[in-house]
C-alpha atoms as a PDB file:
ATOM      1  CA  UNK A   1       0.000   0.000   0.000  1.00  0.00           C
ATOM      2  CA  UNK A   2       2.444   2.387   0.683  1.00  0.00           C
ATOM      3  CA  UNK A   3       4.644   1.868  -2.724  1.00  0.00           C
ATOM      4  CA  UNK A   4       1.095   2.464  -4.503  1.00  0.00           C
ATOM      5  CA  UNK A   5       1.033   5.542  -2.447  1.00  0.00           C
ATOM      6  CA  UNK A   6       4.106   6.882  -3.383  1.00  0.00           C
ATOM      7  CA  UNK A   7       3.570   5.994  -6.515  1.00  0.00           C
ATOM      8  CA  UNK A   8       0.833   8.121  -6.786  1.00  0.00           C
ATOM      9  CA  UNK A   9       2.369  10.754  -4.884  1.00  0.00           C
ATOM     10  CA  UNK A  10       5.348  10.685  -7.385  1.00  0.00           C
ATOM     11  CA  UNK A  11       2.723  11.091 -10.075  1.00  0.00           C
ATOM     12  CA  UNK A  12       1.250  14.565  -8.955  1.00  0.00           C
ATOM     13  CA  UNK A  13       5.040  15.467 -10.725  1.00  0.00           C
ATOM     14  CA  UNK A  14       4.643  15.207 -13.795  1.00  0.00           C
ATOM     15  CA  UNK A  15       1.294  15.703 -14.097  1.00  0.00           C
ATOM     16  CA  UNK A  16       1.531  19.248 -12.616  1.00  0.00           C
ATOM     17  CA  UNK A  17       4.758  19.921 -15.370  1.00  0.00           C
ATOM     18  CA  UNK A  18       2.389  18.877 -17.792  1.00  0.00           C
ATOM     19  CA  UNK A  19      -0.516  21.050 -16.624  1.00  0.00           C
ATOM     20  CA  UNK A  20       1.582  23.940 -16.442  1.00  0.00           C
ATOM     21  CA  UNK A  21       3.179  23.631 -19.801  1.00  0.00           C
ATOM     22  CA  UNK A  22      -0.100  23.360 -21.612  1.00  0.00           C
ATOM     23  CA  UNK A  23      -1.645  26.370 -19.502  1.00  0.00           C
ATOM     24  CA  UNK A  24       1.473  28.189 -20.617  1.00  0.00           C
ATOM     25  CA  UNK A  25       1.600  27.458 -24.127  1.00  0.00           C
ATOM     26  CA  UNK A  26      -2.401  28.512 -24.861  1.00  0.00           C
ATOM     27  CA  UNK A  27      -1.252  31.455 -22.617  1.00  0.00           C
ATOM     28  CA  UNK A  28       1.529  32.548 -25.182  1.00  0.00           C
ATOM     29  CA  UNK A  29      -0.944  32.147 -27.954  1.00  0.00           C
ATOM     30  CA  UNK A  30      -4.292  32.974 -27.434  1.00  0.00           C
ATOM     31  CA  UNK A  31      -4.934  36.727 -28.212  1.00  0.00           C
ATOM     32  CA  UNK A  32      -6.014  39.262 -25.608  1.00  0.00           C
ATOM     33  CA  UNK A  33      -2.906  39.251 -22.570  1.00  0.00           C
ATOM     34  CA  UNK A  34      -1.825  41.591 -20.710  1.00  0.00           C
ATOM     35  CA  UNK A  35       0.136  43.878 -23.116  1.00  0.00           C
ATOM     36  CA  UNK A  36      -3.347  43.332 -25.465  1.00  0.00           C
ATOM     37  CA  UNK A  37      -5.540  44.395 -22.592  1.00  0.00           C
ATOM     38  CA  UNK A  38      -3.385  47.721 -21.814  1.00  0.00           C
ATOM     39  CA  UNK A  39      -3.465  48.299 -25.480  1.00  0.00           C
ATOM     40  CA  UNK A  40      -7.617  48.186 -25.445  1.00  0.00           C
ATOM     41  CA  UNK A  41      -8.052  50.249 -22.628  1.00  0.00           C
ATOM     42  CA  UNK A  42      -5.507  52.843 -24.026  1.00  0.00           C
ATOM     43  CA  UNK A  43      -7.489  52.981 -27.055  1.00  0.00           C
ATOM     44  CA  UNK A  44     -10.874  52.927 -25.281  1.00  0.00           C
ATOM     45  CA  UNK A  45     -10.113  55.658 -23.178  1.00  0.00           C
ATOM     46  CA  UNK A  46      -8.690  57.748 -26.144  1.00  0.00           C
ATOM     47  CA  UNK A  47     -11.715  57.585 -28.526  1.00  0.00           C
ATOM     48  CA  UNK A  48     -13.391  60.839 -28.754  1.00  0.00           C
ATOM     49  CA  UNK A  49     -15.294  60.890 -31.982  1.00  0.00           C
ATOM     50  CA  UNK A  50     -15.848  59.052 -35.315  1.00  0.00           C
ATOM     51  CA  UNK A  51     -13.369  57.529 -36.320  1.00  0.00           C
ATOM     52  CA  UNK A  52     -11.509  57.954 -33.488  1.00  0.00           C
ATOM     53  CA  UNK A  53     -10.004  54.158 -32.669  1.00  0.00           C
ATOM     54  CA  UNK A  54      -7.343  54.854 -36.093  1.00  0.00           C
ATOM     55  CA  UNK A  55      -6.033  57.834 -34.352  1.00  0.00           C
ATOM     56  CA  UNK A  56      -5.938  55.886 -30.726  1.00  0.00           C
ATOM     57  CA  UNK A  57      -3.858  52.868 -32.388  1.00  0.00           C
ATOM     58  CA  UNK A  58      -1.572  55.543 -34.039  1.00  0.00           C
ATOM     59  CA  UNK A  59      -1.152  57.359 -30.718  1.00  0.00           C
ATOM     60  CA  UNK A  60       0.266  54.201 -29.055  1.00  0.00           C
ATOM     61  CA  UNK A  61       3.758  54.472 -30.503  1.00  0.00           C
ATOM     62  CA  UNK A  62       6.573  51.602 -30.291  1.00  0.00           C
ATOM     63  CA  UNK A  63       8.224  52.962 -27.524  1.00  0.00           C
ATOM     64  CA  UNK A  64       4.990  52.022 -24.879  1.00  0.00           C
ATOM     65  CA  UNK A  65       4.635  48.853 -26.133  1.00  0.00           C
ATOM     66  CA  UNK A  66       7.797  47.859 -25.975  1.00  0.00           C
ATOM     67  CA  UNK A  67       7.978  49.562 -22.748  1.00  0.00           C
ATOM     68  CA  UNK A  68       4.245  47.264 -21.924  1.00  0.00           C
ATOM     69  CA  UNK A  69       5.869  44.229 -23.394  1.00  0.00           C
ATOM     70  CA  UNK A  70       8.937  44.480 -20.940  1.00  0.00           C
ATOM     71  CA  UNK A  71       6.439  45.283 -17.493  1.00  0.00           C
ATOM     72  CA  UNK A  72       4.874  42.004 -18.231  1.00  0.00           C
ATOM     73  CA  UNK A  73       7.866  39.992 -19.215  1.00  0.00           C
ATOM     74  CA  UNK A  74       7.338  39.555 -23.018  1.00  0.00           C
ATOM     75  CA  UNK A  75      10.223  41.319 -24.253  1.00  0.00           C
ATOM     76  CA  UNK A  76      12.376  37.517 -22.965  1.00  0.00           C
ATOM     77  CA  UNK A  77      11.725  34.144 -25.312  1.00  0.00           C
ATOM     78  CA  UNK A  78       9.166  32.199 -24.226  1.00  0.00           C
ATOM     79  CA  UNK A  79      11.709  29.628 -22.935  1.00  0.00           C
ATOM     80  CA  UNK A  80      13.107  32.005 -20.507  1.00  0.00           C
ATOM     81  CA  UNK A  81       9.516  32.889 -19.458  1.00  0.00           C
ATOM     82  CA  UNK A  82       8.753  29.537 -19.032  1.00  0.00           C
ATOM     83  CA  UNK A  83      11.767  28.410 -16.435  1.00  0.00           C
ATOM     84  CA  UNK A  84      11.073  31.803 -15.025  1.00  0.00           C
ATOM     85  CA  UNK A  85       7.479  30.792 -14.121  1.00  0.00           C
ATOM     86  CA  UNK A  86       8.324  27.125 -13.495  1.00  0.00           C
ATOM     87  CA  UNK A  87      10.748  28.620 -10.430  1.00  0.00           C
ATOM     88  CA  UNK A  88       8.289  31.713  -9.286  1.00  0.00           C
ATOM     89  CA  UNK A  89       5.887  28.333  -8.739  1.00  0.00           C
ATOM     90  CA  UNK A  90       8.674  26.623  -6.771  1.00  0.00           C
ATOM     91  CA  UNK A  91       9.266  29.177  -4.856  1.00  0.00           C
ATOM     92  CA  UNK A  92       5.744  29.758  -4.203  1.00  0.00           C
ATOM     93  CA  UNK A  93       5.666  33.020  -5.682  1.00  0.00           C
ATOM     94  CA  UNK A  94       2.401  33.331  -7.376  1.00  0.00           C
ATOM     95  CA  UNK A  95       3.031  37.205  -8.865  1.00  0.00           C
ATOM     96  CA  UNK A  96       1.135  39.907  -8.887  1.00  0.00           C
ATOM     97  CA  UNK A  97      -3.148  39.704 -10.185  1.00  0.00           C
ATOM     98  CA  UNK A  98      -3.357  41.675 -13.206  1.00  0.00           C
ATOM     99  CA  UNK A  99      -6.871  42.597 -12.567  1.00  0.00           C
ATOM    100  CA  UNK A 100      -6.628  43.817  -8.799  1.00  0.00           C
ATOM    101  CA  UNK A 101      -2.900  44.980  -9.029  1.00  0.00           C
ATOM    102  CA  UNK A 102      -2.213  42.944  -6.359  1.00  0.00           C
ATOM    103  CA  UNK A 103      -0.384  39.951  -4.695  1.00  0.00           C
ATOM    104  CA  UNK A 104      -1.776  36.518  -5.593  1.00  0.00           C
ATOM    105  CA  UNK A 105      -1.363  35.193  -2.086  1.00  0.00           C
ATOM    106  CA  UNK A 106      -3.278  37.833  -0.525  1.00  0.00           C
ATOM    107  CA  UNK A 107      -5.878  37.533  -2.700  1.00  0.00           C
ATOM    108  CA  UNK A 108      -5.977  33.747  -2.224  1.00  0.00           C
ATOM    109  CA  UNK A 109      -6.093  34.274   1.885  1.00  0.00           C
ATOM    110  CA  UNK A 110      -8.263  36.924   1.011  1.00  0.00           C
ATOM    111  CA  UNK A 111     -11.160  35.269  -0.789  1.00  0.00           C
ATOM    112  CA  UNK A 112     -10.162  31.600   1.042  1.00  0.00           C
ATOM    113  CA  UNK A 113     -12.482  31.897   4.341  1.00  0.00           C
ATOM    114  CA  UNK A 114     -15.918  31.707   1.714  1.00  0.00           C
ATOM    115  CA  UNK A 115     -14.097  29.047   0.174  1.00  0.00           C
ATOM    116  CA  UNK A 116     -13.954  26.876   2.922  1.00  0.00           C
ATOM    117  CA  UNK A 117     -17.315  28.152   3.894  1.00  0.00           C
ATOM    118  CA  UNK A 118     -19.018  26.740   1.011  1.00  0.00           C
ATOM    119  CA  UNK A 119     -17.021  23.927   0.392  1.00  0.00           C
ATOM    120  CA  UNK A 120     -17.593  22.287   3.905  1.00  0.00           C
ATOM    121  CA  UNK A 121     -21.754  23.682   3.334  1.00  0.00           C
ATOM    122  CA  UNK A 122     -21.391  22.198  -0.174  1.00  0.00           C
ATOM    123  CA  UNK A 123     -20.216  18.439   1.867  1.00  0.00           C
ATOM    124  CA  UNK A 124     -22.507  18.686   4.420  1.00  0.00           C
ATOM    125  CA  UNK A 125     -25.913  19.450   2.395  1.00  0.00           C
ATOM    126  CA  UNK A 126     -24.361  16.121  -0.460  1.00  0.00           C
ATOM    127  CA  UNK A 127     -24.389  13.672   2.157  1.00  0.00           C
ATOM    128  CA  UNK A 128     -27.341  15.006   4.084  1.00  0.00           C
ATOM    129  CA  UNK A 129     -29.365  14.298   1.165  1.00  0.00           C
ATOM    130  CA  UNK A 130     -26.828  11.479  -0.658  1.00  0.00           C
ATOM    131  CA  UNK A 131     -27.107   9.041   2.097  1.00  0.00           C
ATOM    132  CA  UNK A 132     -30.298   9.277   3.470  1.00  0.00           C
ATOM    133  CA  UNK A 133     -31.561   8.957  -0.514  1.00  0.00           C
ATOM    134  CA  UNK A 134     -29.062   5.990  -1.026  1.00  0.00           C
ATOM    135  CA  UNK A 135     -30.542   4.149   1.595  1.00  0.00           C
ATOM    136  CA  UNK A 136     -34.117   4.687   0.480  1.00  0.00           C
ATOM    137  CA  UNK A 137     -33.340   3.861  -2.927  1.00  0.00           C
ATOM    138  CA  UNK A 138     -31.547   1.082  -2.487  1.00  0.00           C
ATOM    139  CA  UNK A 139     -34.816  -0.111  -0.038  1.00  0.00           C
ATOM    140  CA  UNK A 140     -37.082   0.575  -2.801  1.00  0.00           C
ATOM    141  CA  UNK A 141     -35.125  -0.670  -5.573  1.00  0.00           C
ATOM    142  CA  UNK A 142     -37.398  -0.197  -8.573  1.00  0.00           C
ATOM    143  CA  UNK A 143     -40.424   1.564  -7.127  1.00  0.00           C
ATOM    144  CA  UNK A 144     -41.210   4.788  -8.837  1.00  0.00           C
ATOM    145  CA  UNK A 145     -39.398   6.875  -6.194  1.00  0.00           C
ATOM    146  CA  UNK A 146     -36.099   5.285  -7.308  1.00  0.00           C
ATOM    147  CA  UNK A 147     -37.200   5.824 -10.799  1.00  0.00           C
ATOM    148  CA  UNK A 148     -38.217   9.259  -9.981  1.00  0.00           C
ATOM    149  CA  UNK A 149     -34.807   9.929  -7.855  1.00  0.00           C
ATOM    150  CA  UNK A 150     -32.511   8.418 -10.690  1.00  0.00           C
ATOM    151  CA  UNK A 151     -33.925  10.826 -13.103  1.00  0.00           C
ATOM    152  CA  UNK A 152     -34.027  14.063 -10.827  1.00  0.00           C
ATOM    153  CA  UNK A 153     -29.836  12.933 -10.231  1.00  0.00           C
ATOM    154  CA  UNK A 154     -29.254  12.194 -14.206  1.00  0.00           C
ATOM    155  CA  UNK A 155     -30.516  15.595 -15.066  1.00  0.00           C
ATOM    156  CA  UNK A 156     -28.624  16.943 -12.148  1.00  0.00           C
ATOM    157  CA  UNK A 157     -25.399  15.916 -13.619  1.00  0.00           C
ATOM    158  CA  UNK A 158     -26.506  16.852 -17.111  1.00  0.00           C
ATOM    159  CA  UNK A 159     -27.001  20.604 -16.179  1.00  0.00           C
ATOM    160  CA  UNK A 160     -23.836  22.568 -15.629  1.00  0.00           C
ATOM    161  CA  UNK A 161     -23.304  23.592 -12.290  1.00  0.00           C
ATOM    162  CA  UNK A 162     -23.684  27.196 -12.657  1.00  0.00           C
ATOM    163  CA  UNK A 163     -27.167  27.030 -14.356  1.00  0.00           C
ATOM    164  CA  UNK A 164     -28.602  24.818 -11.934  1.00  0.00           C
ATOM    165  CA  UNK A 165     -27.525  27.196  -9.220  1.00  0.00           C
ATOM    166  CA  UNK A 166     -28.824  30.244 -10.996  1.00  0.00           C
ATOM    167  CA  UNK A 167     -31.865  27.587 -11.012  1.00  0.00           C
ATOM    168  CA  UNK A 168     -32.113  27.284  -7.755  1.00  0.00           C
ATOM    169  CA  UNK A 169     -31.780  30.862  -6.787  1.00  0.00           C
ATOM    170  CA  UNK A 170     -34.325  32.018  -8.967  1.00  0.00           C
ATOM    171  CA  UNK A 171     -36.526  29.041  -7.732  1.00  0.00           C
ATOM    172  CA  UNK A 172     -36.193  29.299  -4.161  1.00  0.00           C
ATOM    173  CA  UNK A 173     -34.895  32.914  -3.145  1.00  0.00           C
ATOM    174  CA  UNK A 174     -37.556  34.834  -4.952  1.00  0.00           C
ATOM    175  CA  UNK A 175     -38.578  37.890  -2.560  1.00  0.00           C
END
């Protein structure tokens, strides 16, 4: 048992490398980062009248972007980014949120108290209702309440989990 377990653990390795390496690669080449963003709002916030977004894309000039491109670390190969970030991670260094301007961490211990507040909720209200309908189910094997059941916990599954909370708010916490 415990050479399946470290087996296991051993796994988490390279399956993290992996993870990371994919999540960096669509990061280096799906439009719309950082320097893109900075861009957009520069031009957004220069528009004035018709026409207006030609002038805003000539008023950026090399210089910024370059100067954009270096702030967020894309003036280096992506090689170098990538060891870069591979070692920030090791290090636990998480960077800075672009959104919020500020440190990953803090946002993480930040937001991490609702977390753990719905996530134990979100256990206790499963198995509040899992076991008690196990049991039942598994007494009434083939009566129309497990029929009933199966179906209500098929369609559960089918329905992402954001629309079947925005389901269940508009069904039960209607004032």
């Amino acid at each position: 048992m415990l050479t399946y377990f470290l087996k296991r653990l051993l796994l988490m390795v390279p399956t993290l490398l992996g993870v990371l390496t994919v999540t960096f690669i669509v990061i280096q080449f799906v439009p719309g980062g950082p320097v893109e963003q900075v861009l957009a709002e520069a031009r957004a916030s220069q528009k004035g009248g018709e026409g207006s977004a030609y002038k805003a894309s000539r008023d950026i000039d090399k210089k910024q972007v370059e100067e954009l491109k270096k702030l967020y670390g894309f003036d280096k190969p992506a090689h170098v980014r990538y060891l870069e970030m591979l070692g920030n991670f090791a290090q636990f260094d998480l960077g800075r949120s672009f959104m919020q301007n500020k440190d990953v961490w803090s946002l993480i211990k930040e937001k991490l108290p609702v977390s753990i507040s719905l996530g134990l909720w979100t256990f206790l209200i499963s198995y509040l209702v899992s076991i008690p309908m196990g049991v039942t189910k598994a007494v009434r094997d083939g009566s129309t309440f497990d029929t009933v059941t199966t179906m209500l916990v098929l369609i559960g599954f089918a329905i992402p989990g954001f629309v079947l909370g925005v389901l269940l708010i508009v069904l039960f916490a209607r004032s």
